[in-house]
N, C-alpha and C. Protein backbone atom coordinates (compact mmCIF):
# COMPACT_ATOMS: atom_id res chain seq x y z
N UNK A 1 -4.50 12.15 21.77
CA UNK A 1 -3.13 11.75 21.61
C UNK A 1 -2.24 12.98 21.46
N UNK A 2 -1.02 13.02 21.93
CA UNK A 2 -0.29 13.66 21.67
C UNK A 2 0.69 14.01 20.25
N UNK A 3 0.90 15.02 20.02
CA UNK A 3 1.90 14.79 18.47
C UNK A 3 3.16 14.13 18.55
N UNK A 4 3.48 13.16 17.89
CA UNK A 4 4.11 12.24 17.28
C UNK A 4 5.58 13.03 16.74
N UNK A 5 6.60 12.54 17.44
CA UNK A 5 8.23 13.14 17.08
C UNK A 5 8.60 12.15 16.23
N UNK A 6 8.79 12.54 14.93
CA UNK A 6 9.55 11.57 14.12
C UNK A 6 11.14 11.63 14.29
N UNK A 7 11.92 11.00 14.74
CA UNK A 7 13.32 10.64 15.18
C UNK A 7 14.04 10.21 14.09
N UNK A 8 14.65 10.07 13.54
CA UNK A 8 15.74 8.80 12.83
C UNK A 8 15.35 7.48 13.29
N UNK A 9 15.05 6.72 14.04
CA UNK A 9 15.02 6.09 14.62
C UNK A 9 13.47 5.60 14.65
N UNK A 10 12.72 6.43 14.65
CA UNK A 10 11.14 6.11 14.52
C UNK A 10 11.22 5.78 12.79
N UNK A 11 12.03 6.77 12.09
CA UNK A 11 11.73 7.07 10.63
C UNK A 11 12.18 5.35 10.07
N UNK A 12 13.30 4.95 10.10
CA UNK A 12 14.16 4.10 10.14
C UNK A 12 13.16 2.50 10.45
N UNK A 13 12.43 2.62 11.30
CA UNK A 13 11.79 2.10 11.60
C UNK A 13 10.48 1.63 10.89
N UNK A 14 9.64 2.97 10.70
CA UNK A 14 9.00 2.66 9.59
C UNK A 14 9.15 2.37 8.66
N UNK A 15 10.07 2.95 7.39
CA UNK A 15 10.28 2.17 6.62
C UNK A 15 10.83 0.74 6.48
N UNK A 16 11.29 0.08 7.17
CA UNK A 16 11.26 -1.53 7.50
C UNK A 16 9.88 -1.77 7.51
N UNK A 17 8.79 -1.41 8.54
CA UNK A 17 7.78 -2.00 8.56
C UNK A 17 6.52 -1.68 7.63
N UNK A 18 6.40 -0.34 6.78
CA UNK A 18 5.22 0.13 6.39
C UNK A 18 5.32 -1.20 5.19
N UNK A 19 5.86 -1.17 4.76
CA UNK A 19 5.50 -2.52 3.28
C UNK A 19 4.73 -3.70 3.54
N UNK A 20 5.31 -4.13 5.27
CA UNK A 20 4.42 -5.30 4.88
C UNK A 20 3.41 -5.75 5.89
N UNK A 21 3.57 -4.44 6.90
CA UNK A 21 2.47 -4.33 8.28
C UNK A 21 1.48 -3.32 8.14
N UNK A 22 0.38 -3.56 8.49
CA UNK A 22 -0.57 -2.76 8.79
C UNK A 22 -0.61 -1.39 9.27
N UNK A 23 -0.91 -0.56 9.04
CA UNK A 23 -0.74 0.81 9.56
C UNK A 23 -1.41 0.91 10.84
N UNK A 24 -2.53 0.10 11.31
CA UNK A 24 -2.76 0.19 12.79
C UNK A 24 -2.09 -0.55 13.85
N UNK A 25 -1.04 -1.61 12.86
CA UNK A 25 -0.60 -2.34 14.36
C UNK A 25 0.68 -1.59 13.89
N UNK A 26 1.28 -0.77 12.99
CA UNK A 26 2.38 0.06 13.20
C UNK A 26 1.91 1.38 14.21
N UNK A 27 1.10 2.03 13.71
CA UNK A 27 0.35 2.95 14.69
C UNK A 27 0.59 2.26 16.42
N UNK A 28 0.49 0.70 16.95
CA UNK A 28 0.30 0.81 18.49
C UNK A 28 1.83 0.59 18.28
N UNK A 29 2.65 0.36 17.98
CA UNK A 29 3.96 -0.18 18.39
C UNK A 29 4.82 1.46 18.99
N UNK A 30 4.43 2.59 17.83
CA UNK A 30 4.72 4.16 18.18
C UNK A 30 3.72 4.87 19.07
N UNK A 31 2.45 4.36 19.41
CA UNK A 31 1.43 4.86 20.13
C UNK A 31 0.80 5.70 19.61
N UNK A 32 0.51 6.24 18.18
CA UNK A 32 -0.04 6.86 17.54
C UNK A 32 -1.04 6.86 16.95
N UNK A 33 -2.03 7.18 15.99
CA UNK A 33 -2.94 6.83 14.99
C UNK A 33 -2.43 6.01 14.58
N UNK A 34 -3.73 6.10 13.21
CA UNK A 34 -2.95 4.75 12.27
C UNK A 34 -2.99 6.10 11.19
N UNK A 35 -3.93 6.79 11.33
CA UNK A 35 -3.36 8.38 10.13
C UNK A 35 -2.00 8.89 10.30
N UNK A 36 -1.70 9.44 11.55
CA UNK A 36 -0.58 9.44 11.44
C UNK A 36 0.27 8.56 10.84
N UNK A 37 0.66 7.50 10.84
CA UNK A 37 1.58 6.57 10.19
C UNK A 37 1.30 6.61 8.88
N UNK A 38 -0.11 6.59 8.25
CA UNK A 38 -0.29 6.76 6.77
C UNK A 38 0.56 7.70 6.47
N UNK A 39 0.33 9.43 6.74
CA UNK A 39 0.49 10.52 6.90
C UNK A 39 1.93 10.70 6.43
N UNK A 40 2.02 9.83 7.41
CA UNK A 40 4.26 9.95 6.93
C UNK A 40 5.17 9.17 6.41
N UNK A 41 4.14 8.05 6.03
CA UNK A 41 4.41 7.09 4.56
C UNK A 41 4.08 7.73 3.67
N UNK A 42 3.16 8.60 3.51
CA UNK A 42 3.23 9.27 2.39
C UNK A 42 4.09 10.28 1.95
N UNK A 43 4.43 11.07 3.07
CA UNK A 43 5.59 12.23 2.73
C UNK A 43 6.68 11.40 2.80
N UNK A 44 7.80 10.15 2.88
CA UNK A 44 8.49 9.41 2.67
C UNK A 44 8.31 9.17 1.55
N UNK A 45 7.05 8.88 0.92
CA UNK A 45 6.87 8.27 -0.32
C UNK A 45 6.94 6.46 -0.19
N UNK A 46 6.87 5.77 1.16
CA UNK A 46 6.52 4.71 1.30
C UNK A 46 5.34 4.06 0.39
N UNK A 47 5.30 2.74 0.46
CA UNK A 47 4.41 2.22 -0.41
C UNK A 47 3.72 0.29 0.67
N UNK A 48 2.70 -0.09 0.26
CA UNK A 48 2.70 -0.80 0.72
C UNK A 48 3.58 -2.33 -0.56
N UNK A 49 3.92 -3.12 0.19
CA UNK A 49 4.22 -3.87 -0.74
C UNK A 49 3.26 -4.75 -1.89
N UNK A 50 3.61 -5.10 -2.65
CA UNK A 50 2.44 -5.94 -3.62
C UNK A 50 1.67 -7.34 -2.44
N UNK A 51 2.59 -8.26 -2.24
CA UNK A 51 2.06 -9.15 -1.34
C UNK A 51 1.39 -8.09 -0.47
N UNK A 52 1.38 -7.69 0.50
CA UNK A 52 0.64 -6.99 1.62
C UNK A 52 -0.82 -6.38 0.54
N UNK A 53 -0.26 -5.78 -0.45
CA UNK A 53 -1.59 -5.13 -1.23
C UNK A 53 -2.42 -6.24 -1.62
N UNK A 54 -1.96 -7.20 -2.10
CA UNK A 54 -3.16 -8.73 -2.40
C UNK A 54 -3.33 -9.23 -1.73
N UNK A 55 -3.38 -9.31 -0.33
CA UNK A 55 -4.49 -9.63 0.48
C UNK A 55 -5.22 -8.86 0.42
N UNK A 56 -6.46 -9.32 1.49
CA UNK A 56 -7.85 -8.91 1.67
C UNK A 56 -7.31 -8.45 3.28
N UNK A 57 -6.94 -7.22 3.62
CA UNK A 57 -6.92 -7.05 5.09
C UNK A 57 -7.78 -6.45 5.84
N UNK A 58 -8.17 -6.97 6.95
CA UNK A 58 -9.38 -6.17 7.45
C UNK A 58 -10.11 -5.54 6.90
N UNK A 59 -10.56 -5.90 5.75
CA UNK A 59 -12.09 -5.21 5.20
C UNK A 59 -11.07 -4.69 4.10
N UNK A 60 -10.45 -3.83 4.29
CA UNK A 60 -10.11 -2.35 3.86
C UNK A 60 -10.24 -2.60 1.98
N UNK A 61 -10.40 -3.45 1.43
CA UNK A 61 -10.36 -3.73 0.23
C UNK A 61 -11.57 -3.96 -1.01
N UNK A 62 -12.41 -4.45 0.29
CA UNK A 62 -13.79 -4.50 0.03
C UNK A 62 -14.81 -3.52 0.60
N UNK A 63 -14.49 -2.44 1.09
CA UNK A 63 -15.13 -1.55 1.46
C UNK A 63 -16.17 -1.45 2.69
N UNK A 64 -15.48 -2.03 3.55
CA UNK A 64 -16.43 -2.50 4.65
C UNK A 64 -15.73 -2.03 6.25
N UNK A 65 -14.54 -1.27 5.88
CA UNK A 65 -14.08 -0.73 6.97
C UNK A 65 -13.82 0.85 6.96
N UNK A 66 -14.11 1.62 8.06
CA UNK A 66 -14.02 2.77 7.70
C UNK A 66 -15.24 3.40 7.00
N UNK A 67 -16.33 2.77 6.94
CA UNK A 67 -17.68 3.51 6.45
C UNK A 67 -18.13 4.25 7.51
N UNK A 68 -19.06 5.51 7.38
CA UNK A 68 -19.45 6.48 7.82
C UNK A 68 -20.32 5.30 8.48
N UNK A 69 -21.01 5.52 9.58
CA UNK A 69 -22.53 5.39 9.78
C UNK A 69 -23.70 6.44 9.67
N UNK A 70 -24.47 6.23 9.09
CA UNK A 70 -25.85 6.83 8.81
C UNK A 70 -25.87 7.71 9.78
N UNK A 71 -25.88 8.90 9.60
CA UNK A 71 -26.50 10.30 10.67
C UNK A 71 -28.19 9.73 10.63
N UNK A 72 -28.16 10.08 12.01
CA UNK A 72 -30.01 9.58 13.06
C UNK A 72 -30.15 11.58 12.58
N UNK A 73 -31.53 11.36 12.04
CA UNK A 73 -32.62 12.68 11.74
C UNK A 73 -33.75 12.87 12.61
């Protein structure tokens, strides 16, 4: 992927959506990661919202997404 121009307009953007969307389907809407989008919710100081945080989303809560797989010896 290419690096990611944050605009007014991208910025503006995210913050409307980081609270209560997912960081990977914000990630395809800019064509980016979904790190990236974390990345610059965090230097914003974005947050996810409480509703969005009490769900169970894609794993991510129960620890079942984003695990390493076992290195083959």
């Amino acid at each position: 992927m290419t690096k990611t121009i944050w605009n007014e307009q991208k910025l503006a953007k995210l913050r409307e959506l980081y609270p209560t969307m997912a960081s990977c389907d914000i990630a395809e809407i800019f064509g980016c990661s979904d790190v990236t989008v974390r990345n610059m919710a965090h230097k914003l100081g974005l947050k996810k919202s409480a509703d969005f945080s009490s769900v169970n989303y894609i794993g991510r809560y129960t620890g079942t997404q984003g695990l390493r797989k076992p290195r083959k010896r």
